[in-house]
Protein backbone atom coordinates (compact mmCIF):
# COMPACT_ATOMS: atom_id res chain seq x y z
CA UNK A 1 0.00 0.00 0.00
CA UNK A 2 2.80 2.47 1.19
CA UNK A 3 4.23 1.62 -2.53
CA UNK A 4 0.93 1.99 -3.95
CA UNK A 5 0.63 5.73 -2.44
CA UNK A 6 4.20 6.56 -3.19
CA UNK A 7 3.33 5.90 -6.94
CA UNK A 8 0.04 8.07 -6.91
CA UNK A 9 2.03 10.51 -4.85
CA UNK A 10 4.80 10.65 -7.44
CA UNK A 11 2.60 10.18 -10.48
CA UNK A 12 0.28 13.57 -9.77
CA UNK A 13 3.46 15.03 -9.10
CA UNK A 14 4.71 13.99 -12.92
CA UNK A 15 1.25 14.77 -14.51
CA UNK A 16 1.85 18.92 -12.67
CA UNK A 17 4.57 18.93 -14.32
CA UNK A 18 4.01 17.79 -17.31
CA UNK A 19 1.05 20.40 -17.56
CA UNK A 20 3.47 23.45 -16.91
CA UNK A 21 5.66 22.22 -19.28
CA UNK A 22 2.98 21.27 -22.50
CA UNK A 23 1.22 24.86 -21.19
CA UNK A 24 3.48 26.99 -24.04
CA UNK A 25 6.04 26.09 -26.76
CA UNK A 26 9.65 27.35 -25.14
CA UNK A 27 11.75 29.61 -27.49
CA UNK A 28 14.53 28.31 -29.23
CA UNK A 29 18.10 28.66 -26.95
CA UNK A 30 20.75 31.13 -28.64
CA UNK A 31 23.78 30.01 -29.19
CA UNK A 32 26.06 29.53 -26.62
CA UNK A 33 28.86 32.13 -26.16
CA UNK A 34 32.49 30.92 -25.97
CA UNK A 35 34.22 31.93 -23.07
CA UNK A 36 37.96 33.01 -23.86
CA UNK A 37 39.93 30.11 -21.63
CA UNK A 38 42.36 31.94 -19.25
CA UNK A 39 45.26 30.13 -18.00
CA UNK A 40 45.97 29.65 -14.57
CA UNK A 41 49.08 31.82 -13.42
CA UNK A 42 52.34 30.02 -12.80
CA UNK A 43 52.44 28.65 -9.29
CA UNK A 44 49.02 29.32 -8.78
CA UNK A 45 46.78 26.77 -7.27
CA UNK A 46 43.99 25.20 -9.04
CA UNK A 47 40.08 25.86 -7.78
CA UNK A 48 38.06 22.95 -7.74
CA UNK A 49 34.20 22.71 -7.65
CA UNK A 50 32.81 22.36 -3.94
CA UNK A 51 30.28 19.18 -4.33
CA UNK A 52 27.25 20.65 -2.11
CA UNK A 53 25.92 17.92 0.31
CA UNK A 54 22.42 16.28 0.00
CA UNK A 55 20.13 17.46 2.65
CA UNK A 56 19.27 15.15 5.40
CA UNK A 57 15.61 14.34 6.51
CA UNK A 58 16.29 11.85 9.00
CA UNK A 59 15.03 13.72 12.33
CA UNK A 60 12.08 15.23 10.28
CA UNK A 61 10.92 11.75 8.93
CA UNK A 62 10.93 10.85 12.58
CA UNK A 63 9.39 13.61 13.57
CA UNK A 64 6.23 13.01 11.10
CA UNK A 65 6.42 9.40 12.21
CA UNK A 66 6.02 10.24 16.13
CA UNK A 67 2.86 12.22 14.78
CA UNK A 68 1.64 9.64 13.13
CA UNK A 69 1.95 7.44 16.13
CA UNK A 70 0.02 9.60 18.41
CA UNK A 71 -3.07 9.91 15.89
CA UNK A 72 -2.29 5.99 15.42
CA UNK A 73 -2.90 5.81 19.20
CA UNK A 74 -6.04 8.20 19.22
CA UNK A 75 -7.95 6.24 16.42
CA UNK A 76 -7.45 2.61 18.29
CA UNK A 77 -8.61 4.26 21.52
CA UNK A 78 -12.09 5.22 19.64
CA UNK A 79 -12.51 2.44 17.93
CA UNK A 80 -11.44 2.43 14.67
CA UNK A 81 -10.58 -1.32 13.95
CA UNK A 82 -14.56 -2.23 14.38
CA UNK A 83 -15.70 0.39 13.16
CA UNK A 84 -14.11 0.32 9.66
CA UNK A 85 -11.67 -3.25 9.72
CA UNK A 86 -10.11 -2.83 6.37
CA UNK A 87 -9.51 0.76 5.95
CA UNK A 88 -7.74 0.10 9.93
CA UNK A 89 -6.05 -2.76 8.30
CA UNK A 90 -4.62 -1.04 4.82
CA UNK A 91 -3.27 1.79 7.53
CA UNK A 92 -1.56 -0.65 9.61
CA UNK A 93 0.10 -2.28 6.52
CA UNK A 94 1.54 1.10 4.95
CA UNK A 95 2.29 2.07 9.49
CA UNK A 96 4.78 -0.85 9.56
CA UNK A 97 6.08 -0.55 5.95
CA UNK A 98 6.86 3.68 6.49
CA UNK A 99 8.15 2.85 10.41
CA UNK A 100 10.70 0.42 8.61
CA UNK A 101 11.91 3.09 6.00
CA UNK A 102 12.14 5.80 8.22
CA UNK A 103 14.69 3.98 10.09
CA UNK A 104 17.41 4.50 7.18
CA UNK A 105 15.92 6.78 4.57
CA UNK A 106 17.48 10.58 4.44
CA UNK A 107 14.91 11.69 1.47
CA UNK A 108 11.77 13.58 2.55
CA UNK A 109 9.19 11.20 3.42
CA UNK A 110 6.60 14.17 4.38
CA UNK A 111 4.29 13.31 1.77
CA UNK A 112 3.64 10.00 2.40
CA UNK A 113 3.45 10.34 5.96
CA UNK A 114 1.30 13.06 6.43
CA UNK A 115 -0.82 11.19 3.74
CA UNK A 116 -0.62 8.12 6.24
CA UNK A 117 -1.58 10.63 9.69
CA UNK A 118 -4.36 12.15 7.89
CA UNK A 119 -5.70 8.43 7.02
CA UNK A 120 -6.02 7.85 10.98
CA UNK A 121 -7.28 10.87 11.94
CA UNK A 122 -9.89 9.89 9.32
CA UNK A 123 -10.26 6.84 11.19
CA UNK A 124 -11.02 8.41 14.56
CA UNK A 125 -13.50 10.54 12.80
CA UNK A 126 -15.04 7.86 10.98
CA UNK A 127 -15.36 5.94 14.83
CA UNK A 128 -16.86 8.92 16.53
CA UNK A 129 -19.27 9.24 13.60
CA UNK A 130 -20.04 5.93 13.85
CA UNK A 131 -20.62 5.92 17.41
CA UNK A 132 -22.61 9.08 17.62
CA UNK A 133 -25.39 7.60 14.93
CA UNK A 134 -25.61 4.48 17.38
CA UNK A 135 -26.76 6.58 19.87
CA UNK A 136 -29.31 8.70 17.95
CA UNK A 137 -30.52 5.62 16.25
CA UNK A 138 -30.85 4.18 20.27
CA UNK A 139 -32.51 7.01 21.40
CA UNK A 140 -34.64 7.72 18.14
CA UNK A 141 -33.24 11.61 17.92
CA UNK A 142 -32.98 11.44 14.17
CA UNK A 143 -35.80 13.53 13.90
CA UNK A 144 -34.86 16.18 15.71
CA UNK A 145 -32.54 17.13 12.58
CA UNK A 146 -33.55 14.31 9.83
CA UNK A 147 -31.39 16.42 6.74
CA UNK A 148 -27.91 15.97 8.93
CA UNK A 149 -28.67 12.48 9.79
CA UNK A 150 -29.34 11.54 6.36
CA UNK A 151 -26.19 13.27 4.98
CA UNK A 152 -24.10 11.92 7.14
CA UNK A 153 -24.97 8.52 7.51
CA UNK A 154 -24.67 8.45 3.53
CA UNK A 155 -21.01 9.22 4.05
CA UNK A 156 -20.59 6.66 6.88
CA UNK A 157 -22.03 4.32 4.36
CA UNK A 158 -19.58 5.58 1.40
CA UNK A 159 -16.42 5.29 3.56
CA UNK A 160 -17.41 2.03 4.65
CA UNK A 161 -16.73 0.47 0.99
CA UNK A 162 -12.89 -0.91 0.39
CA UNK A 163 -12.40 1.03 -2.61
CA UNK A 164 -12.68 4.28 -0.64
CA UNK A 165 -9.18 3.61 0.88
CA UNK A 166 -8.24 4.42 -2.76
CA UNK A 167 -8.13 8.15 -2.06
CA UNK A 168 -5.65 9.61 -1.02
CA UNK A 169 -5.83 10.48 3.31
CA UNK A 170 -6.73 14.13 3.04
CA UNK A 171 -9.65 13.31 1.14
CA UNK A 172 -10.86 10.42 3.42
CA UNK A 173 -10.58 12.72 6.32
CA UNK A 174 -12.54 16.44 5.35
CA UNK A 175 -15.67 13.40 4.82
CA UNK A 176 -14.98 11.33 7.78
CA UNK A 177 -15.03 15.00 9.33
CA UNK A 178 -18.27 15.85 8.04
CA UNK A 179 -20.33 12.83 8.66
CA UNK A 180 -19.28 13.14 12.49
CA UNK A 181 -20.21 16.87 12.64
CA UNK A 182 -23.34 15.96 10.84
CA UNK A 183 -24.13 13.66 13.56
CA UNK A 184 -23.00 15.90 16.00
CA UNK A 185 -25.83 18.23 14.85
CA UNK A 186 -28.05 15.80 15.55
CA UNK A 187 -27.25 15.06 18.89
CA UNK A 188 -26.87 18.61 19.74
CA UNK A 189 -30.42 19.67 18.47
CA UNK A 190 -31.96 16.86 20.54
CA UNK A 191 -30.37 17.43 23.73
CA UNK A 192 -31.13 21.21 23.29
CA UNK A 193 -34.81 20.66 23.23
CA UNK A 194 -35.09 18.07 25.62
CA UNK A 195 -32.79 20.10 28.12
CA UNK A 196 -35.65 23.08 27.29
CA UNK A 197 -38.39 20.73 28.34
CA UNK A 198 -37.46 19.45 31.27
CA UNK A 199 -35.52 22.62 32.51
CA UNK A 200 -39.58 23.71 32.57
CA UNK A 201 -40.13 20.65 34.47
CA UNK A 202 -37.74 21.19 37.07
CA UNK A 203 -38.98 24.59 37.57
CA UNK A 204 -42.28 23.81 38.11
CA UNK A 205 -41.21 21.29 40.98
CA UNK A 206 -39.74 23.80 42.17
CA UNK A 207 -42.40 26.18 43.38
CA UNK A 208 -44.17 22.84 44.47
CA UNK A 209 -41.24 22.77 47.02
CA UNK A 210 -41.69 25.97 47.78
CA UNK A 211 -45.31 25.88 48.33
CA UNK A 212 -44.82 23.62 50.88
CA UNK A 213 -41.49 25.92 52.39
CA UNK A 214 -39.18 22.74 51.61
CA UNK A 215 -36.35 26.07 51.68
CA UNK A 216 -36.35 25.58 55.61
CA UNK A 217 -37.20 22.24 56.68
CA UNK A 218 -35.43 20.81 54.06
CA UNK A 219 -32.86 23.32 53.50
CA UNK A 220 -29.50 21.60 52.67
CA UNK A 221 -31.44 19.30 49.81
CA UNK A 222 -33.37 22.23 48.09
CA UNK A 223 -30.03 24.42 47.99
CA UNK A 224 -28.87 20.89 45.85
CA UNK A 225 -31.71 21.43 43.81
CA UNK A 226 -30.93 25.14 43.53
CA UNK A 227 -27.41 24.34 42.21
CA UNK A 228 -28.89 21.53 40.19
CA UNK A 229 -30.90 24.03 37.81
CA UNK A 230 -27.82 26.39 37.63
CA UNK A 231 -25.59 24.13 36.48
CA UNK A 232 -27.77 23.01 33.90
CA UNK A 233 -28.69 26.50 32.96
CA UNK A 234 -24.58 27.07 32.67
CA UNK A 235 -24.25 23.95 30.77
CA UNK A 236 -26.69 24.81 28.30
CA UNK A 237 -25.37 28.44 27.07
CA UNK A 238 -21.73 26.50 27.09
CA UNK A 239 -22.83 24.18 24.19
CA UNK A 240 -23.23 21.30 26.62
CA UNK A 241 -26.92 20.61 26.29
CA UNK A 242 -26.57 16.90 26.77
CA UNK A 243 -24.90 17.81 30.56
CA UNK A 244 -27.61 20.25 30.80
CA UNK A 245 -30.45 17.71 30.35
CA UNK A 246 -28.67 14.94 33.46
CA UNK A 247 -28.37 18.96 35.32
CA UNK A 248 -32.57 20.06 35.11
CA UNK A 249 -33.48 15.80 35.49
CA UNK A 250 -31.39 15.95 38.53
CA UNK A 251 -32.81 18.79 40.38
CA UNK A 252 -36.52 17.93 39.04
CA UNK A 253 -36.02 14.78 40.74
CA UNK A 254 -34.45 16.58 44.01
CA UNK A 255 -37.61 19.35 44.06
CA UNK A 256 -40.36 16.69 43.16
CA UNK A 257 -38.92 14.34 46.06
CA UNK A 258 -39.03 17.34 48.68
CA UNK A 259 -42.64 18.16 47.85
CA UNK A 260 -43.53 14.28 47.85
CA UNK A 261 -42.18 13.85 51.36
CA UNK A 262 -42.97 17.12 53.12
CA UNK A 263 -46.28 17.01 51.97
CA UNK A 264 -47.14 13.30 53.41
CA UNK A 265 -45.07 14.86 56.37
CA UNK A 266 -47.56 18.18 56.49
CA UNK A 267 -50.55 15.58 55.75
CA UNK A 268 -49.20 13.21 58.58
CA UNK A 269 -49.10 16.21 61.45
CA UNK A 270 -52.38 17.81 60.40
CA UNK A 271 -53.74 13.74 61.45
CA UNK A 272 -52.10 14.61 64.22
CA UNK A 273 -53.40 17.60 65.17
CA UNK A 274 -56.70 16.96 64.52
CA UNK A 275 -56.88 13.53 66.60
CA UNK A 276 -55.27 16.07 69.51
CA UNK A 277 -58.59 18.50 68.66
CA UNK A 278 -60.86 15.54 68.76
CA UNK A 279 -59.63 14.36 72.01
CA UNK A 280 -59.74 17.75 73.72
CA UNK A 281 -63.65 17.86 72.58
CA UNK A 282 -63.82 14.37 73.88
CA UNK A 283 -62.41 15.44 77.08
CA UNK A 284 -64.23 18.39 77.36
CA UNK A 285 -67.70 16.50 77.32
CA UNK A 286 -66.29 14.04 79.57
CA UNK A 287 -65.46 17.16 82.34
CA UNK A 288 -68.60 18.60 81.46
CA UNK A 289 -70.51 15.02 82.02
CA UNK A 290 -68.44 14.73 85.23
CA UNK A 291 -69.05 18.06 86.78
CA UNK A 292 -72.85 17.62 86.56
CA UNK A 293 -72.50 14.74 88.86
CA UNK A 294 -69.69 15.96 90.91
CA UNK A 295 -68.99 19.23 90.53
CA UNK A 296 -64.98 20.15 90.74
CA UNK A 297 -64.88 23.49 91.02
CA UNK A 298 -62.64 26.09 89.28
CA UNK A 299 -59.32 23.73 89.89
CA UNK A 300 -57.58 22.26 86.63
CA UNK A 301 -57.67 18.61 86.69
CA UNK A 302 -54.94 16.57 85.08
CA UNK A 303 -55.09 15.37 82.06
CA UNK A 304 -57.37 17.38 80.95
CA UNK A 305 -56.78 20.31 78.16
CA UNK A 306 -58.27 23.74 77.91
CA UNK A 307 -60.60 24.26 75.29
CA UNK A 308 -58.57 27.10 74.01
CA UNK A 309 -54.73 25.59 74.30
CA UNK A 310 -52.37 26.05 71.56
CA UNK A 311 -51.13 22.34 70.31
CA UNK A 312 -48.96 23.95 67.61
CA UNK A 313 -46.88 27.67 67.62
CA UNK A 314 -48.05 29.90 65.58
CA UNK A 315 -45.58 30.45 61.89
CA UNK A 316 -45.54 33.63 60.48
CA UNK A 317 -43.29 32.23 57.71
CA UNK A 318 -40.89 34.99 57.57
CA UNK A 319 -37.47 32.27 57.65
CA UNK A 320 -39.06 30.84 54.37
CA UNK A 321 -40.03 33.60 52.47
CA UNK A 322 -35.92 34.89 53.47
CA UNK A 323 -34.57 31.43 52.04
CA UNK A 324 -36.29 30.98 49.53
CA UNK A 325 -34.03 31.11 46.01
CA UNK A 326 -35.37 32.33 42.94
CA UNK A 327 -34.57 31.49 39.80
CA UNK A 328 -35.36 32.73 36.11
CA UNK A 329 -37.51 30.63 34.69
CA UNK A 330 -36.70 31.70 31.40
CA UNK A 331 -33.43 31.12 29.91
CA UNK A 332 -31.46 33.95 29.17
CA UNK A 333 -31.43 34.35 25.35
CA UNK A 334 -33.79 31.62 24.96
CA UNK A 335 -37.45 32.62 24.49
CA UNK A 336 -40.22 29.68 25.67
């Protein structure tokens, strides 16, 4: 393969050439002009030409080659050799044939191995490309931009056939590139509206939490909440909208549960106090029954409550309406 390049390398090279030179008929030389020979002067030494050494391009083949390794490393690390096995493969071949040259070749071998890096970046793009349509075909987002999912699953489809490892690595990676962002697109418009949705979600739990002044019973878990939503908000106008969406589900969840709880809680002490109220009627009646037959006088007795005793303190409120944290329920930038 490394051959195979070397040759279409060499042979567009030729054909450039060629071109500039069939582009206009050159005018015919004149005649060359004798020079009158001059004769060394006796004794004098005689000048001879200085041969000018051939450059080297030993450290800058290995150079390019250390480059290619690292992209070499970052396409195996995403996947590459499932994703597309022969185009992996016919990059491996022409890796060990270039690592072996490089070890004792002084010509410039920049062509050919930036050719060869640019075939795995390619590769990494191709993987992530590949990777991202799994997910929006799990998760059944290609709606949410059907033109970009089309486009680029076409190329994913294109670079998948062997005969598209006949171009040369440039070319192979500006359309791995593009499928990848294409999907990317996809992804991003997806997350973006479901973030919207259920950042409206997770503000309407909210003032259920508040309603039931979860900001002071419950204050250490709603200020989670509280930084919940802000993330998410922060994520969002970062270009992070998939971050965002975990961000708004997590403090949803975190408001809903407070609400959930402190109202059973709420709906639990109002039993409470109303079983209290019942038995101070019951007791009352009781007295009441008792004095008729045996009067007590003005003395207390034990046990018994006053019809007008407090069983719970009066709240005025004021701690929760002072913790309570407010939050814009519209986006900044972003109109509902």
């Amino acid at each position: 393969m490394a051959k195979y390049k070397s040759f279409i390398v060499a042979l567009g090279i030729f054909t450039a050439l060629s071109f500039v030179a069939c582009k206009s008929t050159p005018e015919p030389e004149p005649a060359p002009v004798e020079e009158p020979v001059v004769q060394p002067e006796e004794g004098a030494e005689e000048k001879t030409e200085e041969t000018v050494p051939t450059e080297n391009f030993s450290e800058a083949n290995k150079a390019l080659l250390s480059k290619v390794e690292q992209s070499r490393a970052a396409a195996a690390e995403s996947g590459a050799e499932a994703a597309n096995p022969v185009a992996f493969k016919a990059a491996e071949a022409e890796y060990a044939a270039e690592k072996l040259a490089s070890e004792s070749a002084t010509e410039d071998m920049s062509a050919v191995l930036n050719d060869l890096n640019n075939r795995y970046l390619a590769l990494k793009s191709y993987a992530d490309a590949k990777s991202k349509k799994a997910k929006i075909d799990a998760n059944n987002f290609a709606s949410y931009n059907q033109a970009a999912y089309d486009e680029g699953s076409a190329i994913i489809d294109e670079l998948a056939k062997p005969e598209s490892n006949l171009t040369f690595g440039s070319v192979w990676y500006k359309k791995a590139t593009d499928a990848e962002t294409k999907m990317e697109s996809v992804l991003d418009a997806a997350y973006r509206s479901l973030s919207k949705a259920e950042r409206t979600e997770a503000f309407k739990a909210k003032k259920d939490a508040d309603s039931v002044k979860a900001s002071v019973s419950r204050k250490a878990e709603y200020d989670k909440g509280v930084q919940s939503f802000k993330s998410g908000d922060a994520a969002y106008v970062t270009g992070s909208p998939e971050q965002a969406l975990s961000d708004y589900t997590s403090s949803k969840t975190v408001f809903a549960a407070l609400f959930q709880e402190i109202s059973v809680a709420r709906q639990k002490a109002q039993e409470a106090v109303d079983a209290a109220k019942k038995r101070v009627e019951q007791s009352e009646t009781v007295a009441q029954d008792a004095d008729t037959q045996a009067p007590l006088g003005d003395e207390p007795v034990e046990g018994i409550e006053e019809a007008d005793t407090t069983l719970l303190e009066a709240d005025d409120f004021t701690e929760a309406q002072n913790s309570v944290v407010e939050l814009d329920e519209t986006l900044e930038g972003e109109a509902e």
